[in-house]
C-alpha atoms as a PDB file:
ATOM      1  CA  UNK A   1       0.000   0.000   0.000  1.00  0.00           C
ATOM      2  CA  UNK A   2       1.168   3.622  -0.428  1.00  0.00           C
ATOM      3  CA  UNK A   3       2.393   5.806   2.512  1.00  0.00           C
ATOM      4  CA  UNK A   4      -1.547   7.584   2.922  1.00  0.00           C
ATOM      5  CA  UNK A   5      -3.590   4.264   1.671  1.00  0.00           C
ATOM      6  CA  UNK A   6      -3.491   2.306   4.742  1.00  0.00           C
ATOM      7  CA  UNK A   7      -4.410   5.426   6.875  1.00  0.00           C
ATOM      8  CA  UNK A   8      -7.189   6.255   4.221  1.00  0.00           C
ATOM      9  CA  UNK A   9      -8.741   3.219   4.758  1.00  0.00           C
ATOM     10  CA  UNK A  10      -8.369   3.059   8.552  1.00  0.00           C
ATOM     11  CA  UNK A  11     -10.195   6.380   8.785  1.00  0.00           C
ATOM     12  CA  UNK A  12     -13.046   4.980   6.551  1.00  0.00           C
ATOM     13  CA  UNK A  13     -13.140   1.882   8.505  1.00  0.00           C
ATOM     14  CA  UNK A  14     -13.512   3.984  11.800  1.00  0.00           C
ATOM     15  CA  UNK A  15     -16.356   6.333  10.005  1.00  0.00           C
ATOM     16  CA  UNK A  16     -18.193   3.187   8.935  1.00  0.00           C
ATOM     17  CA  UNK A  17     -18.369   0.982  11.970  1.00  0.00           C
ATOM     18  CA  UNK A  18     -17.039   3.441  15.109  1.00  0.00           C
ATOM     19  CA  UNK A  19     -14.373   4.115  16.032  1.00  0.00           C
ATOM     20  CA  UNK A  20     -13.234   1.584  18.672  1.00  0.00           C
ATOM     21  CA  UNK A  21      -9.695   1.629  20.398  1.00  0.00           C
ATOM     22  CA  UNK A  22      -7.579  -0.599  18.155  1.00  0.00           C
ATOM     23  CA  UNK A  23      -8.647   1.233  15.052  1.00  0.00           C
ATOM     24  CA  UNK A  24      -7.792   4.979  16.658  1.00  0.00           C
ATOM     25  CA  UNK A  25      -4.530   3.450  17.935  1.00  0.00           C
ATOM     26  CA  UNK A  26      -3.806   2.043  14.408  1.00  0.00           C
ATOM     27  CA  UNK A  27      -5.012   5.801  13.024  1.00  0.00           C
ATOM     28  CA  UNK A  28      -2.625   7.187  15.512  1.00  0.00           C
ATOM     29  CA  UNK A  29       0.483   4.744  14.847  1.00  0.00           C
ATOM     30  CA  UNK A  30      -0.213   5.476  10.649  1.00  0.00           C
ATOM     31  CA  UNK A  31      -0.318   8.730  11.181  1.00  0.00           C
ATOM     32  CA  UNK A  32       2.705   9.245  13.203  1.00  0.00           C
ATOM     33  CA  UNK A  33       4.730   6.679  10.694  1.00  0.00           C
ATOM     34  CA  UNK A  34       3.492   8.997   7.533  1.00  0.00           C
ATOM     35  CA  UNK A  35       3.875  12.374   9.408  1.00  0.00           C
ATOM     36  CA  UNK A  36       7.794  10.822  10.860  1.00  0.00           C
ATOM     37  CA  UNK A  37       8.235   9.998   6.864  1.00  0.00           C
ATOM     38  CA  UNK A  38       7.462  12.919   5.744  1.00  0.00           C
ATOM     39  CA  UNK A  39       9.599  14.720   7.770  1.00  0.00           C
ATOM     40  CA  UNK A  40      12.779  12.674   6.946  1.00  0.00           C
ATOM     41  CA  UNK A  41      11.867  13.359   3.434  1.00  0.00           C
ATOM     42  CA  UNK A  42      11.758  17.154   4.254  1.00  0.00           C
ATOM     43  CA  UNK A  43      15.263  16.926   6.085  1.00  0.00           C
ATOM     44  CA  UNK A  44      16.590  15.068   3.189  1.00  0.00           C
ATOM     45  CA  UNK A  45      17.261  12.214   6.067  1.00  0.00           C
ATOM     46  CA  UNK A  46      14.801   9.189   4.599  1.00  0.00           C
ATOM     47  CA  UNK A  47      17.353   7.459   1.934  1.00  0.00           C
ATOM     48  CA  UNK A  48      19.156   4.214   3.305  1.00  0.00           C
ATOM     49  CA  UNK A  49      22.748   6.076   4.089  1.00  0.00           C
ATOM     50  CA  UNK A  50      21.257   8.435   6.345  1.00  0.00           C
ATOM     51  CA  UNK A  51      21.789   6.673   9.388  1.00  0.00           C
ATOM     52  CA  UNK A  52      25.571   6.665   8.273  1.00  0.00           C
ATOM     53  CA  UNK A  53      25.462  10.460   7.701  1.00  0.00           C
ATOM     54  CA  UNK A  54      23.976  11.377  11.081  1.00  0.00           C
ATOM     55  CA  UNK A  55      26.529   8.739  12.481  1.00  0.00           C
ATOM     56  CA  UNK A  56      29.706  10.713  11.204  1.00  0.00           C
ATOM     57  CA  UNK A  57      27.721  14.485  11.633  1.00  0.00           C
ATOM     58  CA  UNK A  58      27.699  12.768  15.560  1.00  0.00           C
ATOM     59  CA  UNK A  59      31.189  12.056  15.264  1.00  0.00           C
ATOM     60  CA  UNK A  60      31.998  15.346  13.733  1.00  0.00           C
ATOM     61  CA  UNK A  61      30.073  17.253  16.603  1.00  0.00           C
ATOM     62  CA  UNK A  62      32.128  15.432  18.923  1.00  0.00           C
ATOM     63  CA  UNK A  63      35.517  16.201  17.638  1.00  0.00           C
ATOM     64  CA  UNK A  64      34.367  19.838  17.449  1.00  0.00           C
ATOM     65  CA  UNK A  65      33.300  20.174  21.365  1.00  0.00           C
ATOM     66  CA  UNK A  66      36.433  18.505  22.243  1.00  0.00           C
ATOM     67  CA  UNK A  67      38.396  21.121  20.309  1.00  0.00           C
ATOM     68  CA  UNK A  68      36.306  23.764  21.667  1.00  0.00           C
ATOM     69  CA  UNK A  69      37.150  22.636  25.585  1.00  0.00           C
ATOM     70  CA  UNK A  70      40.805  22.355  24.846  1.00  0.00           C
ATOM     71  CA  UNK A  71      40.872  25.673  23.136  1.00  0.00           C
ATOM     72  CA  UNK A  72      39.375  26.834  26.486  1.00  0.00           C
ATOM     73  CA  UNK A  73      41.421  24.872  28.981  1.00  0.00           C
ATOM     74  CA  UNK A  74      44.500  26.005  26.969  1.00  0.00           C
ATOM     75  CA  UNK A  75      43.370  29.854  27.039  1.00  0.00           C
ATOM     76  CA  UNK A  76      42.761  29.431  30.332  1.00  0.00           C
ATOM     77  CA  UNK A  77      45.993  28.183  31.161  1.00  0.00           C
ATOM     78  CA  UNK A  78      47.743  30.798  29.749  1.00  0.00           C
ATOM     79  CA  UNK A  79      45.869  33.446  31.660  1.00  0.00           C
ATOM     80  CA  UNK A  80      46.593  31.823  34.956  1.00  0.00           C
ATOM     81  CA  UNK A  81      50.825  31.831  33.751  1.00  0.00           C
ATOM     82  CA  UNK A  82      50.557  35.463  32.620  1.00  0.00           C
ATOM     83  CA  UNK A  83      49.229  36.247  36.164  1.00  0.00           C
ATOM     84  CA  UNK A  84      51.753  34.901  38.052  1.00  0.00           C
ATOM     85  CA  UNK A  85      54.214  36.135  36.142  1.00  0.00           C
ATOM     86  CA  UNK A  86      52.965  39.162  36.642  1.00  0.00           C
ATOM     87  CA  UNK A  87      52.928  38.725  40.425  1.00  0.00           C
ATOM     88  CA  UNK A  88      56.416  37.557  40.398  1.00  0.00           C
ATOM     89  CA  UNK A  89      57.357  40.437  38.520  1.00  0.00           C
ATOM     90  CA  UNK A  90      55.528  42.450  41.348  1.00  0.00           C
ATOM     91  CA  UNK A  91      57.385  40.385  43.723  1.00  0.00           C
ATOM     92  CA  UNK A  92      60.312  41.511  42.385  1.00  0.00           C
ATOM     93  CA  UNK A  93      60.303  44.919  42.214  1.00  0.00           C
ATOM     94  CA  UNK A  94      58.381  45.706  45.741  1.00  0.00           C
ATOM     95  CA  UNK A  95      62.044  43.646  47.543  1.00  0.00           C
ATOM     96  CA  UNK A  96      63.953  45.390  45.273  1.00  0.00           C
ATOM     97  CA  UNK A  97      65.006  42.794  43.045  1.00  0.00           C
ATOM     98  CA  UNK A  98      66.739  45.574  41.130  1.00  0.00           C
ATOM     99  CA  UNK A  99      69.247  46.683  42.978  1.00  0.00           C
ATOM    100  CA  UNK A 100      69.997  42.899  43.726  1.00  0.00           C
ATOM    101  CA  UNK A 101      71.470  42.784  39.886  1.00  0.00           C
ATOM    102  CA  UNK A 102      73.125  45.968  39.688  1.00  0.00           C
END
């Protein structure tokens, strides 16, 4: 059957005999399978290697955050150097480190 058949037919079933609870679970289940469909289609995500492509965009992500949190530890590192250098520096010149050389 096509992707809207099965759900045409379940929705004529239900408006000829009632709607009990298996067919508006079955209308429900249809209708969520067409509507999920459809929206794969939309994203371009509903041919077989798409799996594989959200796999290695995953992967990809991945790499990226790590990057991003060493770029940050690394920065973050270097701030904490440059301060104590400059607090040795500090160090140095209020005892007169100075005159120590000369």
């Amino acid at each position: 059957m096509s992707d809207g058949a099965l759900l045409a037919q379940l929705i004529g079933q239900a408006a000829e005999e009632g709607a009990d609870l298996s067919t508006l679970r079955a209308i429900a289940e249809e209708a969520g399978e067409l509507g999920a469909g459809r929206a794969l289609a939309r994203l371009g995500l509903a041919d077989v290697g798409a799996g594989k492509d959200m796999a290695e965009l995953r992967e990809l992500l991945a790499a990226w955050r790590d990057a991003k949190r060493s770029v940050v530890k690394e920065a973050a590192a270097w701030v904490v150097r440059l301060v104590l250098a400059l607090v040795l520096v500090g160090l140095a010149v209020k005892l007169g480190f100075w005159g120590w050389v000369k």
